[in-house]
Structure formats: C-alpha cells, structure tokens
Protein backbone atom coordinates (compact mmCIF):
# COMPACT_ATOMS: atom_id res chain seq x y z
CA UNK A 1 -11.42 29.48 -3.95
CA UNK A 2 -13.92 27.49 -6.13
CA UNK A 3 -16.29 28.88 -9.27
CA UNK A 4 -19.87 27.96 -7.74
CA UNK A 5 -23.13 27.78 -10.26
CA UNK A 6 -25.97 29.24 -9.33
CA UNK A 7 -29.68 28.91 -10.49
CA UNK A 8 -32.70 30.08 -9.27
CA UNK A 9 -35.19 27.68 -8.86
CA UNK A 10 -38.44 30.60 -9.38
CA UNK A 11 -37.17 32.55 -11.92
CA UNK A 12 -34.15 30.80 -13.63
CA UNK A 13 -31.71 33.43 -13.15
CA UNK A 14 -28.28 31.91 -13.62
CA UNK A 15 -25.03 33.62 -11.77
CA UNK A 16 -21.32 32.56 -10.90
CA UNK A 17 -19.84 33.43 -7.47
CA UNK A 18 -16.31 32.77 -6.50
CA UNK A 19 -16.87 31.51 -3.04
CA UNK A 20 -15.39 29.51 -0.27
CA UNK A 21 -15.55 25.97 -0.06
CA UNK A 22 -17.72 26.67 3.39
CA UNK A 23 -19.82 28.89 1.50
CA UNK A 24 -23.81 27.79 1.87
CA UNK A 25 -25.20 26.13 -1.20
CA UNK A 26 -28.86 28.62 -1.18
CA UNK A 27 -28.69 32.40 -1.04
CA UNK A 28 -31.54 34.74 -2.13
CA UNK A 29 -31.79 35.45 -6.01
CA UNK A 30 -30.87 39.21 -6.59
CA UNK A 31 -34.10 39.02 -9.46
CA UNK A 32 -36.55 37.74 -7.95
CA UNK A 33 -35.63 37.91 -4.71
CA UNK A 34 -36.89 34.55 -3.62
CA UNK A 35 -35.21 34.42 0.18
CA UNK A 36 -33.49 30.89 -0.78
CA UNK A 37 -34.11 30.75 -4.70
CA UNK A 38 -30.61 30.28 -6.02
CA UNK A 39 -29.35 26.86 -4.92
CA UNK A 40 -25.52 25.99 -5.78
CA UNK A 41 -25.46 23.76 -9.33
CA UNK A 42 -23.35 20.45 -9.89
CA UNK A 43 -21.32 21.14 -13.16
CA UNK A 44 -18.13 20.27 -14.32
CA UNK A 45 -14.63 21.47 -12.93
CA UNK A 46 -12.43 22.76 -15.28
CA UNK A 47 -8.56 22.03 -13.94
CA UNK A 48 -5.80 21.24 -15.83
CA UNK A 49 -2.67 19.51 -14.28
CA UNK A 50 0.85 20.47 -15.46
CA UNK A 51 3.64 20.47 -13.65
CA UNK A 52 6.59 17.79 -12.88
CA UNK A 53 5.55 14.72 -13.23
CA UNK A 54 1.34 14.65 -13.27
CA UNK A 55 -0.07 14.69 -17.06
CA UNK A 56 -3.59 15.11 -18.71
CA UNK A 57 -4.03 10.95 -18.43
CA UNK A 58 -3.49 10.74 -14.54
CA UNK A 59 -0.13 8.90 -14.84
CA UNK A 60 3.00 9.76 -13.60
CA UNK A 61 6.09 9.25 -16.27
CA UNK A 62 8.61 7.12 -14.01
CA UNK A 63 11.61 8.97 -13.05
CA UNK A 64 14.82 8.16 -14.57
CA UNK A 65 16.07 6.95 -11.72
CA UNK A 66 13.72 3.61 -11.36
CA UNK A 67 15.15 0.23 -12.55
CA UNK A 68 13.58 -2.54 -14.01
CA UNK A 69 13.67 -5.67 -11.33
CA UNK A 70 16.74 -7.58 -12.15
CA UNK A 71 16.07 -10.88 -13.83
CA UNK A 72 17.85 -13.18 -10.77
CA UNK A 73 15.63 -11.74 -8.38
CA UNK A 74 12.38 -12.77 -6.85
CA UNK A 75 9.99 -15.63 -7.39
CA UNK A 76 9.46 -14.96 -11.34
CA UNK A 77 12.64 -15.63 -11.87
CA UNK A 78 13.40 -18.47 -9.86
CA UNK A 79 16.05 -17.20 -8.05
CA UNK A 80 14.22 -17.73 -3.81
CA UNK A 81 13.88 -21.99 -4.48
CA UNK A 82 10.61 -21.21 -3.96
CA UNK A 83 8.28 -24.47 -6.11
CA UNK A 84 6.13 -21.82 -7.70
CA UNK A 85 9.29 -20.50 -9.12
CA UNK A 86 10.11 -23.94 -10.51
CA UNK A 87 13.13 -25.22 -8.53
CA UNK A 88 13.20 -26.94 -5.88
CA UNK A 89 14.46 -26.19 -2.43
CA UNK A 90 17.43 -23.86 -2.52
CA UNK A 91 20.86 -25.87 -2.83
CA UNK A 92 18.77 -29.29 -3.35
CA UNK A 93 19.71 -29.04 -7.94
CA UNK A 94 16.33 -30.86 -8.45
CA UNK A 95 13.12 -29.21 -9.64
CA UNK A 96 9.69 -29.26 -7.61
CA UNK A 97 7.16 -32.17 -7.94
C-alpha cells in the first residue's frame, strides 16, 4: 500500500496515511474538521530498485549469456548481397553500382 500526503486546504494541517491505491483523494481534517479539507498531495516516491538485474540508472546489466552479433552476419557486414551492404547480388563477385 502507498504513503499518501495530506494537507488541509483551511487550516494547513499536514498528515501521512498509508492507504490503498482506491483510497479517495479528500477526507475531513481531524483539526479543523473541514468535511473535505485534507486533499491527497503530489510529492515524490521514494523506491529504490535492487534486485537481479534492475539498478539505480534504469538499465539492465546484460546477462552473460548474450553474444555480440557475429561479424559475417547481417547487412553491416555484408554478408546477405544486399547493395547497402556493398556487394552485389549474392554469388555475382562484383560490387553494387
């Protein structure tokens, strides 16, 4: 369950309820007791991620497992005959025009 921010908008009473996400965003202010003074604050979330995998900078680290493309594959390396890979058809030995 989330840490809501309250403030009431008569008095300026300030209070933190730990609340469900369907929880309503006014209730009455236990000071003043304004029937919908205290109306639910935008502040910051404080989270922190740790775990396998998920760091502070939103990046994964890649997993040992994952292997750089291998140089004879794909367009970049010329290796489909594609002309944007700089070759010509496949089996044809000439380069594109």
């Amino acid at each position: 369950m989330p840490l809501y921010e309250y403030r009431c908008e008569g008095c300026g009473q300030s209070e933190e309820r730990l609340e469900s996400l369907s929880a309503p965003e006014v209730h009455a202010c236990p000071a003043c007791q304004a029937p919908e003074g205290m109306r639910r604050q935008l502040s910051v979330a404080a989270f922190s991620l740790s775990g396998g995998g998920w760091y502070k900078g939103a990046a994964s680290e890649p997993s040992p497992s994952a292997e750089a493309p291998k140089p004879s594959h794909g367009c970049g390396a010329g290796g489909c005959g594609c002309p944007l890979a700089g070759s010509g058809p496949v089996g044809s030995g000439s380069p594109a025009v």
